[in-house]
Protein backbone atom coordinates (compact mmCIF):
# COMPACT_ATOMS: atom_id res chain seq x y z
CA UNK A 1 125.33 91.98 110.39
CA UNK A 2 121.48 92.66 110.90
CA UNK A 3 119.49 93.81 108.20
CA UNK A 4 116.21 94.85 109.32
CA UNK A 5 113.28 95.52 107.16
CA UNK A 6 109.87 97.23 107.35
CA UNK A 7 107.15 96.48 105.40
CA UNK A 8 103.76 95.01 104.97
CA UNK A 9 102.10 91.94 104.15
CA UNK A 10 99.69 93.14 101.76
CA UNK A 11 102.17 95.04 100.00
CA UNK A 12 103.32 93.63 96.46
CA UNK A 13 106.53 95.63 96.62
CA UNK A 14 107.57 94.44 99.96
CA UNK A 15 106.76 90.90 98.49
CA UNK A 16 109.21 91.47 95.54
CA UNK A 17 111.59 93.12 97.91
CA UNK A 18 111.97 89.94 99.73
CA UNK A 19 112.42 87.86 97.00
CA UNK A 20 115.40 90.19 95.66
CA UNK A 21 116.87 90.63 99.09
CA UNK A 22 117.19 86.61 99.38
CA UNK A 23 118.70 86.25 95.57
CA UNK A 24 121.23 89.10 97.30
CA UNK A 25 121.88 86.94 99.55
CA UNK A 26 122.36 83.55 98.05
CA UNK A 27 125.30 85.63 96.20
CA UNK A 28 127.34 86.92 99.26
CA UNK A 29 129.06 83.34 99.67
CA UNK A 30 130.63 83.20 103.21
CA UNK A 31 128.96 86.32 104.16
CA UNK A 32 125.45 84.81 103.67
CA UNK A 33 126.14 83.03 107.54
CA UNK A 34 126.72 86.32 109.36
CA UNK A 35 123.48 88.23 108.54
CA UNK A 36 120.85 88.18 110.76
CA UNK A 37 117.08 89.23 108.76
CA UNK A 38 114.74 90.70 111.48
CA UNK A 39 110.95 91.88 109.94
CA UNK A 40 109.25 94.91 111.65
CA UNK A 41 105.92 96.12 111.69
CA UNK A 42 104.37 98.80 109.11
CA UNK A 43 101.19 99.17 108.24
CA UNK A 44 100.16 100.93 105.58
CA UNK A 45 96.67 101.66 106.45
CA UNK A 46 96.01 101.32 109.91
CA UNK A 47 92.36 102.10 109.69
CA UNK A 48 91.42 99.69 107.73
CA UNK A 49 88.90 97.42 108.59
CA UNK A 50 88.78 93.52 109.28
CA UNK A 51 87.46 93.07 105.96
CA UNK A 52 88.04 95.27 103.15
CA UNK A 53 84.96 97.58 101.94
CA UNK A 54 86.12 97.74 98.48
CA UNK A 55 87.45 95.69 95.20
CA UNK A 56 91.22 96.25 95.35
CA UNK A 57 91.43 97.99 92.14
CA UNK A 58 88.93 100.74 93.40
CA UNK A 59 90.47 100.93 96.83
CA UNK A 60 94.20 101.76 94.99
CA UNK A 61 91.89 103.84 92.95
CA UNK A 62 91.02 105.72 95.78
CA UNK A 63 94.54 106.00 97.51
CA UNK A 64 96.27 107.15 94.60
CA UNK A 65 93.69 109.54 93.16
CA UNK A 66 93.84 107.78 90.13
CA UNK A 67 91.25 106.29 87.55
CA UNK A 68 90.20 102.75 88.06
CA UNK A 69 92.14 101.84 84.94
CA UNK A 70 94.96 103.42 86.29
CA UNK A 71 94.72 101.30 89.02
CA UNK A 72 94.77 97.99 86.96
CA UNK A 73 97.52 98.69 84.70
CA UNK A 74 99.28 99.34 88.23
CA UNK A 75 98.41 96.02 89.41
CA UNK A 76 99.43 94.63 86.08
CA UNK A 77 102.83 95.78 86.09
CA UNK A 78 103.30 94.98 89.83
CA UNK A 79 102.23 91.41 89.04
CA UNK A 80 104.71 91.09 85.79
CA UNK A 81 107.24 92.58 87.94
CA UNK A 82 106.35 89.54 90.14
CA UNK A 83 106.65 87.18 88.05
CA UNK A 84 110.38 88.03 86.71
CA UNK A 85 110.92 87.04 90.32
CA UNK A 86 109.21 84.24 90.35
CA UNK A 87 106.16 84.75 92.35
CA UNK A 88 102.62 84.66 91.52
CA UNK A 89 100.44 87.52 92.33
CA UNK A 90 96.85 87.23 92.05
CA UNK A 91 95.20 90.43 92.50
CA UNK A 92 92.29 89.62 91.68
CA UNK A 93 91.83 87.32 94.41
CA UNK A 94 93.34 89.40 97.33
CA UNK A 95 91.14 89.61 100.26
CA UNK A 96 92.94 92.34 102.25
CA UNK A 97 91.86 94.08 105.50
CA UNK A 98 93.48 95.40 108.43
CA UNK A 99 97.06 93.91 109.15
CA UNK A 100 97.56 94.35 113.18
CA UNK A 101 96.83 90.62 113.61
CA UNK A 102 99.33 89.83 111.01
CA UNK A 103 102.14 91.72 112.32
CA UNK A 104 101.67 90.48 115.82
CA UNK A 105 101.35 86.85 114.29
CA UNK A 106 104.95 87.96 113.20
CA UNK A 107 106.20 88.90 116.72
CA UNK A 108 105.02 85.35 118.09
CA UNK A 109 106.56 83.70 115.35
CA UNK A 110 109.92 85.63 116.17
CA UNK A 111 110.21 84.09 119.78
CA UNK A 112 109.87 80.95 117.94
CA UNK A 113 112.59 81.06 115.33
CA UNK A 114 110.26 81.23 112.27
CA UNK A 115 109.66 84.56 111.79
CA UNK A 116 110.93 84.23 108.36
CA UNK A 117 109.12 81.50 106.93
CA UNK A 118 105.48 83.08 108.97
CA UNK A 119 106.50 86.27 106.96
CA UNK A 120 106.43 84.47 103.87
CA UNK A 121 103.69 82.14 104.38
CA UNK A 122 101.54 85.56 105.10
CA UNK A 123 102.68 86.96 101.81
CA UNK A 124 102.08 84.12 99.39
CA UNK A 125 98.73 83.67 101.61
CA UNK A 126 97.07 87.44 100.45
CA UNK A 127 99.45 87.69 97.15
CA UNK A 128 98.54 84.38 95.57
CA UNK A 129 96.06 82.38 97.66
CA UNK A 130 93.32 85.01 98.22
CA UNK A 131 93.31 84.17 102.06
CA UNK A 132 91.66 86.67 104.16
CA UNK A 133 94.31 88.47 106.22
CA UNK A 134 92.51 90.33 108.62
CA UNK A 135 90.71 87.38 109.81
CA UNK A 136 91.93 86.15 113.18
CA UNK A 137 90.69 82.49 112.10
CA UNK A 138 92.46 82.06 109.33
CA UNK A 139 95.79 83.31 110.77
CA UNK A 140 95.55 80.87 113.57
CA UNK A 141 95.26 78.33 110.47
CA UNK A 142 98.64 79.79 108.55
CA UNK A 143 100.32 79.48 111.38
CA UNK A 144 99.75 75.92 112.54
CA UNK A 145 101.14 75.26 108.65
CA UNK A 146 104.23 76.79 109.25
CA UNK A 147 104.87 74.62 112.89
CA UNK A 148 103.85 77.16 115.35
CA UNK A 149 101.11 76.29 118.00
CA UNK A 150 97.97 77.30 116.68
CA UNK A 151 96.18 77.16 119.69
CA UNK A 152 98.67 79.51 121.34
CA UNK A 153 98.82 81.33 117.96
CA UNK A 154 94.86 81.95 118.74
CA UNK A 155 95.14 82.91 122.43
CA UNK A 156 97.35 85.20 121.27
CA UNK A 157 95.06 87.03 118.69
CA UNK A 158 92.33 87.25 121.47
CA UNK A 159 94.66 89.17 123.63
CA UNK A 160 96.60 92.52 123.17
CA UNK A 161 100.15 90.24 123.11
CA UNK A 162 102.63 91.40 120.91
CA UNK A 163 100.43 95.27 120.22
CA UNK A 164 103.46 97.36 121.98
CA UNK A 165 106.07 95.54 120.19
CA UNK A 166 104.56 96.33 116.91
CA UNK A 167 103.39 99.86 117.74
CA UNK A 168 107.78 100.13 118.66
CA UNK A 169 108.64 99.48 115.38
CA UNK A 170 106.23 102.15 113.75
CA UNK A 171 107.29 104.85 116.31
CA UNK A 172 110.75 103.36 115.47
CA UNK A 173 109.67 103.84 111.71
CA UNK A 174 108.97 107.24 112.18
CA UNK A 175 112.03 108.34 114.05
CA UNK A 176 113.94 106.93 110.89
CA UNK A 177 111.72 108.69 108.36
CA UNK A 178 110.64 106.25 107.13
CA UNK A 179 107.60 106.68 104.81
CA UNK A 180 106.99 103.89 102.38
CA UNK A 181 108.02 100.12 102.46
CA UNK A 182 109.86 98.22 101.99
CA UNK A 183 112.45 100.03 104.06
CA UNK A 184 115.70 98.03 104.61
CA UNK A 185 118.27 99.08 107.47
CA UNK A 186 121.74 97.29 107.57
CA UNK A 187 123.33 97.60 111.10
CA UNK A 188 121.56 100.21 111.93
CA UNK A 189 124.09 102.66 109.74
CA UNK A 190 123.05 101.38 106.39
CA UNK A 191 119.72 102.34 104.67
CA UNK A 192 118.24 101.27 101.57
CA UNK A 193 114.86 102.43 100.65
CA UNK A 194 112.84 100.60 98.23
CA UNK A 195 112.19 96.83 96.41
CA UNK A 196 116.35 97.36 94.83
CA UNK A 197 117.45 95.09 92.66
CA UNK A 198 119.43 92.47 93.84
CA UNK A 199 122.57 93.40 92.60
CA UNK A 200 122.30 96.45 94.84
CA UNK A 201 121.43 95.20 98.05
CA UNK A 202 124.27 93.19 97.60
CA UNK A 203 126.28 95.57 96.73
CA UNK A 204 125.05 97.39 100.16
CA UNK A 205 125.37 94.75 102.33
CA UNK A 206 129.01 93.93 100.91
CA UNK A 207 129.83 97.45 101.89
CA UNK A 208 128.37 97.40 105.42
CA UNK A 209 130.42 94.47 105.69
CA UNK A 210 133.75 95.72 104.62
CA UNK A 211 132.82 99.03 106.95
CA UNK A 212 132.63 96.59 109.78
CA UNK A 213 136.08 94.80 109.15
C-alpha cells in the first residue's frame, strides 16, 4: 500500500501531519510492513525569494489578509498544536525562503533510500532550528547529517537535477485538485485531505487495506 503525501517543508501543518500519520502507523500492527510513504513536491509560494523579505508574522499577515495579531495567535495555536505532538516549533526563529532547493534535496534523497529521514531533518531544521531553507549552503550541510553525499548533494543544487521531477508532482497536484497541504493519497484511490488525527488516517489506511484484500 503506498500512501503518498504532498506538502511543504515550511509548513507547520504538514509538520504535524507527519507526526500523526507515523503515530497511525505505529498502530496498524502487521500492516505497518506493507506501506510504502513516498513525499511529493508542493510549494506553497513559489515566488518566494531565497531569503524571506519579511518577519513571518507579517508575511502570514499578508497572505491571510489578517491583522498582525491575528497572525500570532495563529502561530500560537499552530505551535501548541505542535507540541501535543511532541514537536517544538519555534516561529520566531524560522528563516524561510523559497523551497525548490528543498524539494529537489528530497528527490536526491529518494534515490538514496532516505527520503524520509531528509524530509524530517528539513522540517525540524526551519520549524525548530531556525536554519535558513532557501540557502543552497546550508542544505548541502543537512544533508551530509542525514548520510547522503554532500558534495553530490551540492553539485546537485548547482544544476537543474531533480526540477522536472518536482514540477511532476505539482502538475500531478493539480490534476488531483489538490489545493492546500498536507494532501495524503492512499493507493492512488484513497484521499485524505488535511493534518487528521491519527485515529483517522488509521482508520483510512485500514480501509484501503481491507479494499485491497
Amino acid at each position: 500500500m503506498k500512501v503518498e503525501i504532498w506538502s511543504d517543508v515550511v509548513c507547520p501543518w504538514c509538520y504535524i501531519g507527519k507526526r500523526r500519520l507515523e503515530s497511525a502507523l505505529d498502530g496498524l500492527g502487521e500492516l505497518r510492513d506493507d506501506v510504502e510513504v513516498v513525499w511529493r513536491s508542493f510549494e506553497l509560494d513559489p515566488s518566494a525569494p531565497a531569503e524571506p523579505e519579511d518577519e513571518l508574522d507579517e508575511a502570514l499577515a499578508i497572505k491571510y489578509g489578517m491583522s498582525v495579531e491575528e497572525a500570532r495567535e495563529m502561530m500560537a495555536h499552530m505551535t501548541r498544536t505542535g507540541a501535543e505532538e511532541g514537536l517544538e516549533l519555534n516561529f520566531d526563529r524560522a528563516r524561510g525562503g523559497n523551497t525548490l532547493d528543498a524539494h529537489r534535496m528530497l528527490h536526491l534523497a529518494a534515490a538514496h533510500g532516505l527520503q524520509s529521514v531528509m524530509k524530517e531533518r528539513l522540517f525540524r531544521a526551519y520549524m525548530t532550528e531556525g536554519r535558513a531553507i532557501g540557502d543552497q549552503d546550508e542544505l548541502a550541510r543537512l544533508a551530509g547529517e542525514v548520510g547522503l553525499d554532500a558534495e553530490e548533494a551540492r553539485a546537485m543544487l548547482e544544476s537543474d537535477r531533480f526540477v522536472e521531477e518536482v514540477r511532476r508532482d505539482e502538475a500531478r497536484a493539480r490534476d488531483l485538485g489538490i489545493r492546500g497541504v498536507p494532501f495524503f493519497l492512499i493507493d492512488e484511490r484513497g484521499a485524505v485531505p488535511g493534518a487528521q488525527p491519527a485515529h483517522l488516517l488509521r482508520e483510512a489506511l485500514r480501509k484501503m487495506a481491507a479494499a485491497a484484500g
